[in-house]
N, C-alpha and C. Protein backbone atom coordinates (compact mmCIF):
# COMPACT_ATOMS: atom_id res chain seq x y z
N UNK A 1 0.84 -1.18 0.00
CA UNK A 1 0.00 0.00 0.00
C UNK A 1 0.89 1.25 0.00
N UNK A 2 0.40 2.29 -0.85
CA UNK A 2 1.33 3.14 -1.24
C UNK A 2 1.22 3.96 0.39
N UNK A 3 2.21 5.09 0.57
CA UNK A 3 2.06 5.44 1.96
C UNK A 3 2.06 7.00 1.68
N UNK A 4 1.32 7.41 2.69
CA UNK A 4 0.47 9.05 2.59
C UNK A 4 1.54 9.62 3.11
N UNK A 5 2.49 10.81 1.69
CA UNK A 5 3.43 11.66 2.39
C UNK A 5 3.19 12.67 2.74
N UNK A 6 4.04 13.10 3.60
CA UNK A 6 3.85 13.95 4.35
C UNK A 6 3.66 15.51 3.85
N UNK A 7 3.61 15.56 2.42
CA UNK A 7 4.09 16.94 1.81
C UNK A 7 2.79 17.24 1.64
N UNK A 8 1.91 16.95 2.30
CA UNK A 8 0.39 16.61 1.90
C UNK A 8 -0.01 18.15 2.85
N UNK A 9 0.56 18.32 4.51
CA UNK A 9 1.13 19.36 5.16
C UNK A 9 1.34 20.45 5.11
N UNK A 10 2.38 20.65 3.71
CA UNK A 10 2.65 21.71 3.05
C UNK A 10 1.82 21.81 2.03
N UNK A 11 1.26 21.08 1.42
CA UNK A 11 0.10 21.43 0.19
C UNK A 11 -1.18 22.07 0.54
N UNK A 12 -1.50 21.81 1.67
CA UNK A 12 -3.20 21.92 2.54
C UNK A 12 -2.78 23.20 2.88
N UNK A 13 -1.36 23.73 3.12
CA UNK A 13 -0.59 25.22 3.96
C UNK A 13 -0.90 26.11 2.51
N UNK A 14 -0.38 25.57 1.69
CA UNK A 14 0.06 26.76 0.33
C UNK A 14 -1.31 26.62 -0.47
N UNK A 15 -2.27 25.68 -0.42
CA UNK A 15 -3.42 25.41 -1.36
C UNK A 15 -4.34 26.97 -0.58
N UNK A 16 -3.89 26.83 0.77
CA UNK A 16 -5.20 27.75 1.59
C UNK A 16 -4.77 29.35 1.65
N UNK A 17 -3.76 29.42 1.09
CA UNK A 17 -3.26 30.97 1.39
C UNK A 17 -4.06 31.60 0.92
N UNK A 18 -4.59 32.80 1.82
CA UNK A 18 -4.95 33.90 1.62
C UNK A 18 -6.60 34.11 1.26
N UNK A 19 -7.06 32.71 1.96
CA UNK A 19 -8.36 32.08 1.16
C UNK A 19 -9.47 32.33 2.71
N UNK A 20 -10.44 32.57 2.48
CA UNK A 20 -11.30 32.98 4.23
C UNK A 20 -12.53 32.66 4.09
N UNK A 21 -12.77 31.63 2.63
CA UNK A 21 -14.13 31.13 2.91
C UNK A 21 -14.61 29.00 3.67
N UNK A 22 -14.49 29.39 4.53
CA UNK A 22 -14.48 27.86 5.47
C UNK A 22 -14.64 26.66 4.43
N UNK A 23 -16.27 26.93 4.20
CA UNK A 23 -16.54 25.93 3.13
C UNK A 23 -15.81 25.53 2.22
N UNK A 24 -15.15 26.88 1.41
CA UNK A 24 -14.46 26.55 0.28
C UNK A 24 -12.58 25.81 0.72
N UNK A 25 -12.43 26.27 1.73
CA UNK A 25 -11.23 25.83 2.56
C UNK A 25 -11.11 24.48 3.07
N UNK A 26 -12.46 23.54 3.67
CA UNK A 26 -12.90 22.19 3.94
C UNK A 26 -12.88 21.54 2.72
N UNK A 27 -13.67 22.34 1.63
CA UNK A 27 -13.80 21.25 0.78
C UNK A 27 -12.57 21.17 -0.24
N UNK A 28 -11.24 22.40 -0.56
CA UNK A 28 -10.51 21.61 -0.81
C UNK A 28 -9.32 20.65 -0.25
N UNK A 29 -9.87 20.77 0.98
CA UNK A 29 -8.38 20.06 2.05
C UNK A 29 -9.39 18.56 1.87
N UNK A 30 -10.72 18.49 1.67
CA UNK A 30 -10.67 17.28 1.90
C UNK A 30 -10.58 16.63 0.34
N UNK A 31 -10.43 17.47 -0.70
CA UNK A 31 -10.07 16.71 -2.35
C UNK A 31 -8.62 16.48 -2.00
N UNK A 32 -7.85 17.59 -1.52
CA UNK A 32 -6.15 17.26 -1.54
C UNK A 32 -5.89 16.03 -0.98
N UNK A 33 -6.65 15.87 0.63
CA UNK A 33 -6.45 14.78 1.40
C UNK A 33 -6.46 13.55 0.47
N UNK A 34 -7.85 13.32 0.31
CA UNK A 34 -8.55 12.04 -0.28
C UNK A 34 -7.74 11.68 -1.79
N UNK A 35 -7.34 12.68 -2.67
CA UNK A 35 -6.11 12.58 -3.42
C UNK A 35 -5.00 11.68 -3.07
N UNK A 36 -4.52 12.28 -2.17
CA UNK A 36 -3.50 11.86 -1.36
C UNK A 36 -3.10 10.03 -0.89
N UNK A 37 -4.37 9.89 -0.30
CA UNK A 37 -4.61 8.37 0.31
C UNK A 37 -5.01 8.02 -0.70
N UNK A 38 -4.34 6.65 -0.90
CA UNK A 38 -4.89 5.28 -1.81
C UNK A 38 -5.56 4.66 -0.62
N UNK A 39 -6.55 4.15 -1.74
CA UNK A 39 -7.73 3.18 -0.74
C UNK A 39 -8.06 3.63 -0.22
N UNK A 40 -8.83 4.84 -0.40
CA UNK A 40 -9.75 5.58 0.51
C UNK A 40 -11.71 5.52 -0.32
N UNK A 41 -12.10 5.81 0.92
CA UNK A 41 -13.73 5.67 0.41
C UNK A 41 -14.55 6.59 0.31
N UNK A 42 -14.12 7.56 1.25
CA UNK A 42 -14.52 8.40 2.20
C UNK A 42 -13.82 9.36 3.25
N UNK A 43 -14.02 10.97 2.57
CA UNK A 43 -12.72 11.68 3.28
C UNK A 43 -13.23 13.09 3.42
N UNK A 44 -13.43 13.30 4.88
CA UNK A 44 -13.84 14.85 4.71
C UNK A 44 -14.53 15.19 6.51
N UNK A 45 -15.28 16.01 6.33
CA UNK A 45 -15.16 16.67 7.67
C UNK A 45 -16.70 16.56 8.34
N UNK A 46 -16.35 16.26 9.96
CA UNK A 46 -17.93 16.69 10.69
C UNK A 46 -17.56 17.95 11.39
N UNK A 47 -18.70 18.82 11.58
CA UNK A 47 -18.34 20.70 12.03
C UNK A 47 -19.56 20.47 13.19
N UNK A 48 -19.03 20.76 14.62
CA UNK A 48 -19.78 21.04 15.90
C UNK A 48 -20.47 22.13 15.23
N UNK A 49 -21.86 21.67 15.40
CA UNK A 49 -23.14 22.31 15.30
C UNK A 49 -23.73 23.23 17.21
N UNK A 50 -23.45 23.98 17.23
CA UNK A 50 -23.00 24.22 18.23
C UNK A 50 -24.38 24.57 18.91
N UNK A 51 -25.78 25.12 18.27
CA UNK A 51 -27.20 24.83 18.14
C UNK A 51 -27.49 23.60 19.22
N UNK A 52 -27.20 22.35 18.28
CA UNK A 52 -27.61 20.99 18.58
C UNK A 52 -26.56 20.26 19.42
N UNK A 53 -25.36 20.84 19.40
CA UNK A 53 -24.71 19.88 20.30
C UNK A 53 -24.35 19.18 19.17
N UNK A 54 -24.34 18.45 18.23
CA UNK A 54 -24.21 17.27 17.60
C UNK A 54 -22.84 17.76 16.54
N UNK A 55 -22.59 16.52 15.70
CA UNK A 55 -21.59 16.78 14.64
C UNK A 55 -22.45 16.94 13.27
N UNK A 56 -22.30 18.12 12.31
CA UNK A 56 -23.43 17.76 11.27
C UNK A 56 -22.07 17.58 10.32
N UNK A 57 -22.32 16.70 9.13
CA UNK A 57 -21.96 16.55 8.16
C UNK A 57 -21.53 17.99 7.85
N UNK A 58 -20.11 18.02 6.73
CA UNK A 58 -18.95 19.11 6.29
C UNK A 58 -18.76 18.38 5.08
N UNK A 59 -18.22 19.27 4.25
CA UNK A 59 -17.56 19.08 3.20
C UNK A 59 -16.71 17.63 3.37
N UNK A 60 -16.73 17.14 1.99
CA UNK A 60 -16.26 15.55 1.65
C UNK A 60 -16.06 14.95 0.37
N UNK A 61 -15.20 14.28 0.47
CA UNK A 61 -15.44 13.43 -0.89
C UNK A 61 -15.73 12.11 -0.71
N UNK A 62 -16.92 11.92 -1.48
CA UNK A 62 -16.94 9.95 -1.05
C UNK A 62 -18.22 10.07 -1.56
N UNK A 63 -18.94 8.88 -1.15
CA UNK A 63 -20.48 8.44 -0.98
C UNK A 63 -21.33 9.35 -0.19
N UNK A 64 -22.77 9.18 -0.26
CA UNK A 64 -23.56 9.34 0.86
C UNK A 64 -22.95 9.13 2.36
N UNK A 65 -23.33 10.46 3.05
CA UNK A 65 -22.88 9.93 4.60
C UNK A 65 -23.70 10.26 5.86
N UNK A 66 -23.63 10.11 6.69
CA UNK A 66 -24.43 9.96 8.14
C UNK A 66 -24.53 11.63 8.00
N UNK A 67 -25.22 12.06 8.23
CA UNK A 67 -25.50 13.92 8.47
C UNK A 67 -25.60 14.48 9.52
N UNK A 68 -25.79 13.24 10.88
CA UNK A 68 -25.88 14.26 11.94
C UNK A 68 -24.86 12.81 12.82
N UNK A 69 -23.86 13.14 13.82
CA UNK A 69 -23.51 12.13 14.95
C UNK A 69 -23.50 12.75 16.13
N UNK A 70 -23.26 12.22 17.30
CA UNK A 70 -23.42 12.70 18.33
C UNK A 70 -22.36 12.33 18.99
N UNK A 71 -21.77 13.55 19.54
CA UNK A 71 -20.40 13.35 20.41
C UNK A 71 -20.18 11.79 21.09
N UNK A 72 -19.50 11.11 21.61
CA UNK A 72 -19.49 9.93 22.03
C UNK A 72 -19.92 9.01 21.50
N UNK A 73 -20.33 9.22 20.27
CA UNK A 73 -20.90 7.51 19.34
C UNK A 73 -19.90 7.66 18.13
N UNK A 74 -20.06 6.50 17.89
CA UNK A 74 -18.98 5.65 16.81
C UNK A 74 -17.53 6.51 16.92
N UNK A 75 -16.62 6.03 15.57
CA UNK A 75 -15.31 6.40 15.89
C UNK A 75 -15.63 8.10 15.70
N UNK A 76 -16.26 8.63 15.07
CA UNK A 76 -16.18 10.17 15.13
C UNK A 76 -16.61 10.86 16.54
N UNK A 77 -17.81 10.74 16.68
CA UNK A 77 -18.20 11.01 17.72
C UNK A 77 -17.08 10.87 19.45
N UNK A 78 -16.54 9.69 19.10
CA UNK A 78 -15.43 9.04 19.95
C UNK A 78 -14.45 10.40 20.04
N UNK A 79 -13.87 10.06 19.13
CA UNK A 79 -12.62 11.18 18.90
C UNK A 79 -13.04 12.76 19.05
N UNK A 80 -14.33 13.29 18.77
CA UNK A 80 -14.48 14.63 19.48
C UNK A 80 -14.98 14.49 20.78
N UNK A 81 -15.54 13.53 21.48
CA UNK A 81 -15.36 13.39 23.11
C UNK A 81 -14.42 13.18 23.82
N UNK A 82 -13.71 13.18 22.88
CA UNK A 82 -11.69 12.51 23.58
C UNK A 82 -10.77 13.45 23.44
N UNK A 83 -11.24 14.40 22.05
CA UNK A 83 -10.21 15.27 21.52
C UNK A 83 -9.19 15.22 21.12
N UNK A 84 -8.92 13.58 20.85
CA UNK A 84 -7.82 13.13 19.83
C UNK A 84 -8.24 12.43 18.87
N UNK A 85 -7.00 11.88 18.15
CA UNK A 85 -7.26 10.95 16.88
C UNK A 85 -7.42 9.47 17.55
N UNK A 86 -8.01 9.12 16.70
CA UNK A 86 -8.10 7.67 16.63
C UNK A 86 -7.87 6.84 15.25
N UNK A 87 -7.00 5.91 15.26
CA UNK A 87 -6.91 4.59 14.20
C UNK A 87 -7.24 3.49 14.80
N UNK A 88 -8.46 3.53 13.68
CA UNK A 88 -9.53 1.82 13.62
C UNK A 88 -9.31 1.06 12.55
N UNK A 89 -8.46 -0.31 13.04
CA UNK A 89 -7.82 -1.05 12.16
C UNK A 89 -9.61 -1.86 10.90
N UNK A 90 -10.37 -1.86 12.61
CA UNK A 90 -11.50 -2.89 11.93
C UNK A 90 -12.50 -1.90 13.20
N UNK A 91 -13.37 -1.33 11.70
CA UNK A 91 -14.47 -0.55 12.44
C UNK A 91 -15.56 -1.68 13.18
N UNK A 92 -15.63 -2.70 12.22
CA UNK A 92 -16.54 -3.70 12.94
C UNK A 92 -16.21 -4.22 14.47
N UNK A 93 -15.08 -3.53 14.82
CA UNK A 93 -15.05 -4.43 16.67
C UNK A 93 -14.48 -2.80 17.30
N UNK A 94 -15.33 -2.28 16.93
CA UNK A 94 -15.16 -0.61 17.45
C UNK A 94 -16.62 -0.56 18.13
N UNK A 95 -16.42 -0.94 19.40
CA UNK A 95 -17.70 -0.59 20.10
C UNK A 95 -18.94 1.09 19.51
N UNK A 96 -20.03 0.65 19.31
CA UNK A 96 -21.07 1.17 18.56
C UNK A 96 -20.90 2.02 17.21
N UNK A 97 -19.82 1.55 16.83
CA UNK A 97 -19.81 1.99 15.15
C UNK A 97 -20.68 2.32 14.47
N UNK A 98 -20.78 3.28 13.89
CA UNK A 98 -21.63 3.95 13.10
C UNK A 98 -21.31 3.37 11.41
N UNK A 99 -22.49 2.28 10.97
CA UNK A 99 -22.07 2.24 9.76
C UNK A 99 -22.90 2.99 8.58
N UNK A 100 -22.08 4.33 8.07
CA UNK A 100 -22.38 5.30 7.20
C UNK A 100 -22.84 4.38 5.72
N UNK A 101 -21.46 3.56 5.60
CA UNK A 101 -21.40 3.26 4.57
C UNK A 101 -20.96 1.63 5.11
N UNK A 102 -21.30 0.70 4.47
CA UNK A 102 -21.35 -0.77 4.35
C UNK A 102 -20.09 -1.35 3.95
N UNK A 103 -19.20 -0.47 3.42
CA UNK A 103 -18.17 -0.92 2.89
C UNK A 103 -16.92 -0.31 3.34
N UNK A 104 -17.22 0.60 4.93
CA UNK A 104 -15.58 0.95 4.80
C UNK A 104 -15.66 -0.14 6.09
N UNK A 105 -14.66 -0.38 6.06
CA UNK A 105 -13.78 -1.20 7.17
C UNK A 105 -12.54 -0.80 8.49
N UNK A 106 -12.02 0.15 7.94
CA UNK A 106 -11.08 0.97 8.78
C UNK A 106 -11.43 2.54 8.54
N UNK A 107 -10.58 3.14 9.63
CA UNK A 107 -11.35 4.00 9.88
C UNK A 107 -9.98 4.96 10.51
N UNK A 108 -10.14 6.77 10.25
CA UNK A 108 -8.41 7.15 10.99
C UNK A 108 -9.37 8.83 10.81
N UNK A 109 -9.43 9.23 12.26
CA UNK A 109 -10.02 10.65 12.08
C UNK A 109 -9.10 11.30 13.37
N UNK A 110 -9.17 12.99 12.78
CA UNK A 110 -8.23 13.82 13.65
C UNK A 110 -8.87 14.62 14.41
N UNK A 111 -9.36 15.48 15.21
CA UNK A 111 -9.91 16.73 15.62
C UNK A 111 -9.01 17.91 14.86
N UNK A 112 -10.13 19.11 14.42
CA UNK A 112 -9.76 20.09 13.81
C UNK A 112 -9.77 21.28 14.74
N UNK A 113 -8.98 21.74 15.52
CA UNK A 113 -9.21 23.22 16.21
C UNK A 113 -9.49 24.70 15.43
N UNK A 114 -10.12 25.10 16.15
CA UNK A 114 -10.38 26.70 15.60
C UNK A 114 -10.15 27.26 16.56
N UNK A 115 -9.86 28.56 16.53
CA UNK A 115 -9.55 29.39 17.78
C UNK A 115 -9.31 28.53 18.97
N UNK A 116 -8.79 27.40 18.84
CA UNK A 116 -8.45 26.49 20.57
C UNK A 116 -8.83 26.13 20.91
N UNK A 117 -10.69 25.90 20.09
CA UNK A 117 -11.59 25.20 20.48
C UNK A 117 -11.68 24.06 19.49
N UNK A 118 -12.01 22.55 20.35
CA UNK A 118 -12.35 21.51 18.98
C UNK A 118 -13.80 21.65 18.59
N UNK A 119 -13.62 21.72 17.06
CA UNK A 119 -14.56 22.29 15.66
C UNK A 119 -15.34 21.41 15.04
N UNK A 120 -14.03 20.60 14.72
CA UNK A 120 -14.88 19.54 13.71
C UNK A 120 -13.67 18.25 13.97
N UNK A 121 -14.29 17.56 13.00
CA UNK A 121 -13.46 15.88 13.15
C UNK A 121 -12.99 15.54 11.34
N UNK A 122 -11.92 15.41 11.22
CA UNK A 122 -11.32 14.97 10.02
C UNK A 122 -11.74 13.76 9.94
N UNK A 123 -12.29 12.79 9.11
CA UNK A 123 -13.07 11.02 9.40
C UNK A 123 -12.16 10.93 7.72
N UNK A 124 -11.50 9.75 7.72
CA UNK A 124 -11.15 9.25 6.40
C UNK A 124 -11.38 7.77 6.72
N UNK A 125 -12.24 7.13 5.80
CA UNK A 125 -12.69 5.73 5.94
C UNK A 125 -12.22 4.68 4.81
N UNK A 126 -11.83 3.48 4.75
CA UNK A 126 -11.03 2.66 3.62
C UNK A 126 -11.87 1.49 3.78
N UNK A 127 -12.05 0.68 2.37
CA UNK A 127 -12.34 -0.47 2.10
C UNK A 127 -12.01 -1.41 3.02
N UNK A 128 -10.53 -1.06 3.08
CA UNK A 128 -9.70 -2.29 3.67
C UNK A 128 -9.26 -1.95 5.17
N UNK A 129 -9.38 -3.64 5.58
CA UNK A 129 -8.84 -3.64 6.96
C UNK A 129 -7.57 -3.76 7.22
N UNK A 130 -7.30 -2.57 8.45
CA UNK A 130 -5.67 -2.32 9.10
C UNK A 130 -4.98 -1.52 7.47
N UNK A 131 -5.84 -0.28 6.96
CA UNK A 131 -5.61 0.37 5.92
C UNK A 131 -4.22 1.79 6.50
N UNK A 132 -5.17 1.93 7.28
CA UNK A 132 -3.91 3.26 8.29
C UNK A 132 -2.57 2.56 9.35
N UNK A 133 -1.59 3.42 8.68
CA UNK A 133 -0.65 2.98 9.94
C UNK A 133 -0.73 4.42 10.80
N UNK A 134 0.58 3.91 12.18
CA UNK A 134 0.46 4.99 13.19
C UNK A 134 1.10 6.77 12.02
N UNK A 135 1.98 5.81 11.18
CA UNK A 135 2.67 7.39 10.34
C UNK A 135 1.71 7.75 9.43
N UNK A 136 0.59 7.20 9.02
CA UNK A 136 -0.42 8.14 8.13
C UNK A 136 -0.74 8.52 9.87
N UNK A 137 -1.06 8.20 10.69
CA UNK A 137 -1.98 9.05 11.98
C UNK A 137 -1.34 10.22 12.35
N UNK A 138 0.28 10.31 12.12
CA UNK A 138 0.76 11.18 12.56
C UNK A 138 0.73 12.43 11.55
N UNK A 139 0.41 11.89 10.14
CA UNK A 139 0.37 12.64 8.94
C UNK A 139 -1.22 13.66 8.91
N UNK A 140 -1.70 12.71 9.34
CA UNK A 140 -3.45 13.41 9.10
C UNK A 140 -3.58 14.59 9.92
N UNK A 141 -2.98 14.24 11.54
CA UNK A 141 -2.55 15.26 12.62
C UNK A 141 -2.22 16.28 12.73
N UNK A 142 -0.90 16.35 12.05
CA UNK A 142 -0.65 17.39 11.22
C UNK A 142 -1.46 18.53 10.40
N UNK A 143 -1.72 17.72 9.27
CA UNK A 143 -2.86 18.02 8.19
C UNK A 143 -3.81 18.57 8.86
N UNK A 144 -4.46 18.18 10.29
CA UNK A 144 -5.77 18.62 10.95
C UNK A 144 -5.03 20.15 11.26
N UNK A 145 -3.64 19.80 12.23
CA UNK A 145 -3.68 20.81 13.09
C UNK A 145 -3.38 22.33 11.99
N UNK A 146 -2.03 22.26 10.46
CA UNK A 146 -2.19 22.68 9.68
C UNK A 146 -3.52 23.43 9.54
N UNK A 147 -4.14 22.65 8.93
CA UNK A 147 -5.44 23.20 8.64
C UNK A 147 -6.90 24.14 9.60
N UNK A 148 -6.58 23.86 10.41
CA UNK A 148 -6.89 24.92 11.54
C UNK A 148 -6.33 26.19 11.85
N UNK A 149 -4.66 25.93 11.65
CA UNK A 149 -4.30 27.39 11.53
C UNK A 149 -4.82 28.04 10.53
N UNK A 150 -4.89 27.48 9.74
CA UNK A 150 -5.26 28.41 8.04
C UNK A 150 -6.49 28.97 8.76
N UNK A 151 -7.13 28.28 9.53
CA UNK A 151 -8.88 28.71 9.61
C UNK A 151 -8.53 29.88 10.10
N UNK A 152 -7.99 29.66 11.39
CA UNK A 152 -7.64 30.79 12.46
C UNK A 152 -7.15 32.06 11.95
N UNK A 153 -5.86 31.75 10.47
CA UNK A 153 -5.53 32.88 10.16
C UNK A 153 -6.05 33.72 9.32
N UNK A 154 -7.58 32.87 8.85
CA UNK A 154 -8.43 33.71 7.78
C UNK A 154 -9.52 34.44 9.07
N UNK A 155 -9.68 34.14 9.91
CA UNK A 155 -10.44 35.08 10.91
C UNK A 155 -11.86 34.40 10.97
N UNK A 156 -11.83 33.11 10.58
CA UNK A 156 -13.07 32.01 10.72
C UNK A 156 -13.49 32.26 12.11
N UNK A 157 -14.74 32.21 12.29
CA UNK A 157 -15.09 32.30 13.79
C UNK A 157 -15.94 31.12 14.43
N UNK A 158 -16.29 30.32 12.79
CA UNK A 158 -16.87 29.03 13.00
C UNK A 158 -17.43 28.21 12.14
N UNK A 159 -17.48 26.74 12.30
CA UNK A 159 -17.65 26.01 10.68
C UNK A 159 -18.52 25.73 10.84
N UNK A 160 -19.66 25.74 11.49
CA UNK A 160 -21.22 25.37 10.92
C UNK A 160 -21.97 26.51 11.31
């Protein structure tokens, strides 16, 4: 499996310069991303709905997906109640998994900060099982935290 470099970092940095519309900023970090990864299904963002409490669906590339989750369920929800990343080798033995889609199997999402607060959840989902290693986790991390500054430095005040 080909492996997600890291220059991905600097592309999401120089793709966003000087750019201050959120939407348009999500949705191309998540084409660069999903570019990026082979064997991907599904790649893009949930934005704290801050209304509902909940995660609503963000910009993405992939299939149809879940539109609303709720903090503490499945691996997304997980990872913005935790406020870290998580890599799910096999979503199927991931206590209450959320299956969006029938066909991803692994699973590797980051938290996105804005102003210092967690925003949204980076979710990239793969066919295949044990698809992410720990150095794509450390790559996406990056990529999240990257990409938050950009938010911060366009004067975003919030993604949903």
């Amino acid at each position: 499996m080909p492996k997600l470099d890291e220059i991905v970092v600097d592309q999401v940095t120089a793709l966003l310069e000087g750019e201050t519309n959120a939407v348009t900023m999500l949705a191309n970090a998540s084409a660069l991303l999903s570019d990026a990864i082979a064997d991907n299904n599904w790649c893009g963002f949930y934005l704290l709905n801050k209304q509902s409490g909940e995660l609503d669906l963000g910009p993405f590339q992939g299939k149809v997906a879940c539109m609303h989750i709720k903090p503490g369920t499945g691996v997304v929800g997980t990872s913005f109640a935790q406020g870290e990343s998580l890599l799910v080798p096999n979503v199927h033995e991931f206590p209450g998994h959320i299956a969006c889609d029938s066909a991803s199997n692994a699973e590797l999402v980051a938290p996105v900060y804005l102003n210092g607060e967690l925003s949204a959840i980076l979710d990239i989902d793969s066919p295949t099982l044990n698809r992410f290693s720990a150095e794509d986790q450390q790559i996406v991390q990056a990529f999240a935290k990257a990409l938050g500054k950009k938010l911060d430095a366009a004067g975003i005040s919030a993604l949903s």
